[in-house]
Protein backbone atom coordinates (compact mmCIF):
# COMPACT_ATOMS: atom_id res chain seq x y z
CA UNK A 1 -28.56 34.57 -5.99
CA UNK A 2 -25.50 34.93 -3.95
CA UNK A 3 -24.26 35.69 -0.34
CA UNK A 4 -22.24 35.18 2.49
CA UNK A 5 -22.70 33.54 5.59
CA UNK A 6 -20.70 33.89 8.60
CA UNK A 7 -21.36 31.74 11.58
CA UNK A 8 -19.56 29.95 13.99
CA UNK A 9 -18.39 26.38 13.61
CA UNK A 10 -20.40 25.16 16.69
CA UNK A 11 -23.73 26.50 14.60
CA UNK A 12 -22.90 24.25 11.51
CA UNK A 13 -25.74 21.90 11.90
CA UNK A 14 -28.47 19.67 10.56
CA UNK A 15 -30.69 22.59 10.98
CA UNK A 16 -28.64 25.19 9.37
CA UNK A 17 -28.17 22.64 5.84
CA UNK A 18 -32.26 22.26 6.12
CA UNK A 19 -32.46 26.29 6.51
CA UNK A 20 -29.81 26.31 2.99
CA UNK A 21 -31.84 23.81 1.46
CA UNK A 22 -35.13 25.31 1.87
CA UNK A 23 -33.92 28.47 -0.41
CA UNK A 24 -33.40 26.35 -3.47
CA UNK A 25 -35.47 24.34 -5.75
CA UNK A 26 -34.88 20.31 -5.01
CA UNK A 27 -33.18 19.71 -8.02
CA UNK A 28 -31.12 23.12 -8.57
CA UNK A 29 -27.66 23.00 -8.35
CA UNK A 30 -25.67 25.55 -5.58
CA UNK A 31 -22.14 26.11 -4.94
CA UNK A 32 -20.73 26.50 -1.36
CA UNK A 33 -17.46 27.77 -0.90
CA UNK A 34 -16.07 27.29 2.69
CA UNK A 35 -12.85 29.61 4.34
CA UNK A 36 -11.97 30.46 7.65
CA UNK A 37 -12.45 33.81 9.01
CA UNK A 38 -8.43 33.72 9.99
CA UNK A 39 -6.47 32.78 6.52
CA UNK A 40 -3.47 31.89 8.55
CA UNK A 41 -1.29 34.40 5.62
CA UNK A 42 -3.03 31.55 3.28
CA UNK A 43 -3.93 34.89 0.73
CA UNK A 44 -1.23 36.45 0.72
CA UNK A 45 0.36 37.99 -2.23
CA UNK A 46 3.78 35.98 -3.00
CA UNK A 47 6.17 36.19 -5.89
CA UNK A 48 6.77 33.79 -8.11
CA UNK A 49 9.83 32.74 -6.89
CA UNK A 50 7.78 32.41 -3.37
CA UNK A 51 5.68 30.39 -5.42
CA UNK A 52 7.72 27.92 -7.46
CA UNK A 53 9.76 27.18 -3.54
CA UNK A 54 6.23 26.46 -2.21
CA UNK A 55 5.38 24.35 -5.15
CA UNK A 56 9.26 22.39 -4.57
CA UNK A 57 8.36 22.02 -0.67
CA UNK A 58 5.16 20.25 -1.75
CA UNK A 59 6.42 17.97 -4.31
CA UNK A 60 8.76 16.86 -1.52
CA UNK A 61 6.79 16.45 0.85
CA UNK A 62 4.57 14.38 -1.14
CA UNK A 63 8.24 12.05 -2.38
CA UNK A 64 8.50 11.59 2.00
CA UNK A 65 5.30 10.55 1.78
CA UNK A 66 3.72 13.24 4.22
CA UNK A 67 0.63 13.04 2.80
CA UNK A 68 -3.55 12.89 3.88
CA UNK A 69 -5.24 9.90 1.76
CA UNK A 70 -8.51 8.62 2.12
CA UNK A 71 -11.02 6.72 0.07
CA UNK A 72 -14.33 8.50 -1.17
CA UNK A 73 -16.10 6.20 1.52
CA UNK A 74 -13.82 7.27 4.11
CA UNK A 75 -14.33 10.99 2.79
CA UNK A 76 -18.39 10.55 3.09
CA UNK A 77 -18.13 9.13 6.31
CA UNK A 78 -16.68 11.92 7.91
CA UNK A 79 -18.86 14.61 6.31
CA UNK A 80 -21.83 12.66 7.40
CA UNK A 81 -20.19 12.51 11.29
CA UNK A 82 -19.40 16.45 10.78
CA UNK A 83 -23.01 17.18 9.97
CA UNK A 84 -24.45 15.14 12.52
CA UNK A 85 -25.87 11.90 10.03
CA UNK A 86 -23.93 8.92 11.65
């Protein structure tokens, strides 16, 4: 089975995981795939010159140190806030 949901980021709830849940067997496994409606030019085609610079720009940014860390706990504690289990 597959298909797309669109809905509003104010509608993500408790409810609406229950209502996802519900359409599976306990034990099956599902795969969710989350984008934004806007790809902010995220998808665009680009060269591969276009693409090695990107790549370059990352690595340095990562050398400065302009990076997002956090430990799995960290990362399990804010999904839990986002979908409402504090």
């Amino acid at each position: 089975m597959e298909t797309v949901l669109k809905i509003k980021v104010s509608d993500l709830d408790v409810d609406f995981i229950k209502a996802i849940k519900s359409l599976f067997k306990k034990e099956r496994e599902i795969e969710i795939t989350v984008s934004s409606a806007t790809d902010f030019g995220l998808n665009k085609t680009e060269t591969k010159e276009e693409y090695i610079a990107r790549i370059k720009k990352a690595i340095k940014n990562v050398g400065k140190g302009n990076v997002v860390a956090f430990t799995e706990e960290e990362f399990d504690k804010l999904n839990k806030n986002l979908i409402g289990n504090k």
